[in-house]
C-alpha atoms as a PDB file:
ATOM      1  CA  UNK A   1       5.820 -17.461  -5.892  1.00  0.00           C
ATOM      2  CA  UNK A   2       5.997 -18.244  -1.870  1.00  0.00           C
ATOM      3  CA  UNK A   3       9.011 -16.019  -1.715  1.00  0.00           C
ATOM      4  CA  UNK A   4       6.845 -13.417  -3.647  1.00  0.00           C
ATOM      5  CA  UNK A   5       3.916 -13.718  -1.195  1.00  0.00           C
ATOM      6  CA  UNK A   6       6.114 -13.926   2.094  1.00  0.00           C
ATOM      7  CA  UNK A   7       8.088 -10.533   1.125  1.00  0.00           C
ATOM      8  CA  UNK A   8       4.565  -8.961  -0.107  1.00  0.00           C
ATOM      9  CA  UNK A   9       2.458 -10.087   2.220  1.00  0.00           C
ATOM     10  CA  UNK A  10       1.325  -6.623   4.056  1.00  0.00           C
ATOM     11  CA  UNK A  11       0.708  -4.812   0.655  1.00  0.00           C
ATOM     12  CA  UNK A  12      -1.097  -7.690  -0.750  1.00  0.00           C
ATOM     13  CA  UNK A  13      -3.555  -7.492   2.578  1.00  0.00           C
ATOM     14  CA  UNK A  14      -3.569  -3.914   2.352  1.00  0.00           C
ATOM     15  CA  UNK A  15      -5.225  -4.222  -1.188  1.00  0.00           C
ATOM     16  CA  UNK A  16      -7.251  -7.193   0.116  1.00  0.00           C
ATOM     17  CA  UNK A  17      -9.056  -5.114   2.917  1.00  0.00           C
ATOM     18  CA  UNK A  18      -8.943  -1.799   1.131  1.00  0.00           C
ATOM     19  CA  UNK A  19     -11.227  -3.897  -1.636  1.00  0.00           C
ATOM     20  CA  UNK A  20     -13.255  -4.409   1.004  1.00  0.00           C
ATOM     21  CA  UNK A  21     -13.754  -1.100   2.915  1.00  0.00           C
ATOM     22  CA  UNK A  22     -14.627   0.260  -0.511  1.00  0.00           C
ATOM     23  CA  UNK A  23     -17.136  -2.176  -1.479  1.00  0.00           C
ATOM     24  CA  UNK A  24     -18.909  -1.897   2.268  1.00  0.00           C
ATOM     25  CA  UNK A  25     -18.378   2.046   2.128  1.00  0.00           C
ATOM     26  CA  UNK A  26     -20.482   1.506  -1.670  1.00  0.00           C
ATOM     27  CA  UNK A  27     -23.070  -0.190  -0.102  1.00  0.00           C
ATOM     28  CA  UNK A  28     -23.846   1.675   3.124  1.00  0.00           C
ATOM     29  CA  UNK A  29     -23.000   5.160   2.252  1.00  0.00           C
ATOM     30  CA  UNK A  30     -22.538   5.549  -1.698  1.00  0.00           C
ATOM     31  CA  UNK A  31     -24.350   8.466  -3.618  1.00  0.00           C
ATOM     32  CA  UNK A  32     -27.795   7.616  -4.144  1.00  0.00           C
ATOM     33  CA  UNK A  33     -28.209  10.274  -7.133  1.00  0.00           C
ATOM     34  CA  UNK A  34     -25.173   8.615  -9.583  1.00  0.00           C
ATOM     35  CA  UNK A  35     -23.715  12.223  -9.633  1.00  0.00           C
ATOM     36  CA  UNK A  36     -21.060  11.236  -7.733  1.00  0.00           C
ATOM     37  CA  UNK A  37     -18.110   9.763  -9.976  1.00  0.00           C
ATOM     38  CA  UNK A  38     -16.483   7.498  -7.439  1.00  0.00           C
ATOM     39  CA  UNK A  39     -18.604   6.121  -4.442  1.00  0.00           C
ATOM     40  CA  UNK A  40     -21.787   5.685  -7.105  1.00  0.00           C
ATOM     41  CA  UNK A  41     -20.333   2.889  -8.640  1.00  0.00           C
ATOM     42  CA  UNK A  42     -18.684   0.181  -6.656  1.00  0.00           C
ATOM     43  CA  UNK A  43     -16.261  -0.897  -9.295  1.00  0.00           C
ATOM     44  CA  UNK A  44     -14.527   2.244  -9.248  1.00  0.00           C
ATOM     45  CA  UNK A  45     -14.864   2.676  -4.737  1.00  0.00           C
ATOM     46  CA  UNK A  46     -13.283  -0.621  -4.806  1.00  0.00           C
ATOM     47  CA  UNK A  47     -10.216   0.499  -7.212  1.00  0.00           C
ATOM     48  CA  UNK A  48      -9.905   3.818  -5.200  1.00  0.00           C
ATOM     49  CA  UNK A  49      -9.978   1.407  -1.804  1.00  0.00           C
ATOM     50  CA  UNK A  50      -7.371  -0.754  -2.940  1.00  0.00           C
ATOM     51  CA  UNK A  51      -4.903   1.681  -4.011  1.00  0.00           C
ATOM     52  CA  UNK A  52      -5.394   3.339  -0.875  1.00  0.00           C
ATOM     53  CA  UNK A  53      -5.202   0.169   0.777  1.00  0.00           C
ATOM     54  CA  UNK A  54      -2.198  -0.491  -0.620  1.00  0.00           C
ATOM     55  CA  UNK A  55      -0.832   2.743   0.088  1.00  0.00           C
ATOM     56  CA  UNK A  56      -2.077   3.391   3.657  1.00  0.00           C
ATOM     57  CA  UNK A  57      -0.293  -0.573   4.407  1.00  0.00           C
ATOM     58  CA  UNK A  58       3.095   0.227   2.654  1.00  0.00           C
ATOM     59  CA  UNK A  59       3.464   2.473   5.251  1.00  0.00           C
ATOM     60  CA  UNK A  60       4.723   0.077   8.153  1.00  0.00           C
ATOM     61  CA  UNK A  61       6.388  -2.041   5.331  1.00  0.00           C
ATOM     62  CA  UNK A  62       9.715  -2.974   5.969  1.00  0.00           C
ATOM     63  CA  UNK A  63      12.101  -2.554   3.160  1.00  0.00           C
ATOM     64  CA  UNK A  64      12.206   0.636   2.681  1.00  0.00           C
ATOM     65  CA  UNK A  65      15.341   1.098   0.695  1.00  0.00           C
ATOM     66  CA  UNK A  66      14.679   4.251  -0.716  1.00  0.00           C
ATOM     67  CA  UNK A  67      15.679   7.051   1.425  1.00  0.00           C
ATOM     68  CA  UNK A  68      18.707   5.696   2.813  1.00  0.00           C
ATOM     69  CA  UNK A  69      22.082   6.709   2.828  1.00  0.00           C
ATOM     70  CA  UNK A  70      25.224   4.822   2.752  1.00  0.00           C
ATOM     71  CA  UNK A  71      27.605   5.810   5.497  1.00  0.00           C
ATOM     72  CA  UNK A  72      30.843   4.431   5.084  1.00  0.00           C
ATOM     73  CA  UNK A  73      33.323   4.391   8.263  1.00  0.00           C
ATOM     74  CA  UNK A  74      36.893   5.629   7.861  1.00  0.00           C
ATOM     75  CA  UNK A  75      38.963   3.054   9.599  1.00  0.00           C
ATOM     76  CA  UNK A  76      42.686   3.352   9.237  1.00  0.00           C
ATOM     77  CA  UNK A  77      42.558   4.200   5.516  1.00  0.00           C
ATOM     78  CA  UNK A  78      40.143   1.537   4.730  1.00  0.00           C
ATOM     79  CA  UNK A  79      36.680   2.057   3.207  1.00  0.00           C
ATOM     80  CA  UNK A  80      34.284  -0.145   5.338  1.00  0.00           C
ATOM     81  CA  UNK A  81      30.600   0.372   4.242  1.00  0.00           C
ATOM     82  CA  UNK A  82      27.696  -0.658   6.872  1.00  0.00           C
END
């Protein structure tokens, strides 16, 4: 579970303050009128926070391993991968 929490730690407090911002954007700006289907309930403005939370944080996460390409170095006929 520590390992978990040490290699997770950025996206968890992404969520955690995303929660947040959504709650406190509820409660000073929300819709008044409960036409609006996200910010008039704060359930929902804190689900939308998170997950943007979470994605605005992943951002400057650091193992990205998607998106990267092996090179492998040709040195005297042997395959050496970095």
């Amino acid at each position: 579970m520590k390992d978990f929490l040490m290699k997770h730690w950025l996206r968890i407090a992404g969520v955690a303050t995303g929660i947040l911002a959504g709650y406190l954007y509820y409660y000073y700006v929300g819709c008044v009128s409960g036409t609006c289907p996200i910010t008039s309930n704060p359930y929902r403005m804190m689900i939308y926070g998170a997950v943007m939370g979470y994605l605005l944080f992943d951002l400057f996460s650091r193992d990205k391993k998607h998106g990267k390409k092996e090179e492998i170095v040709h040195n005297n006929d042997k395959n050496i991968e970095k």
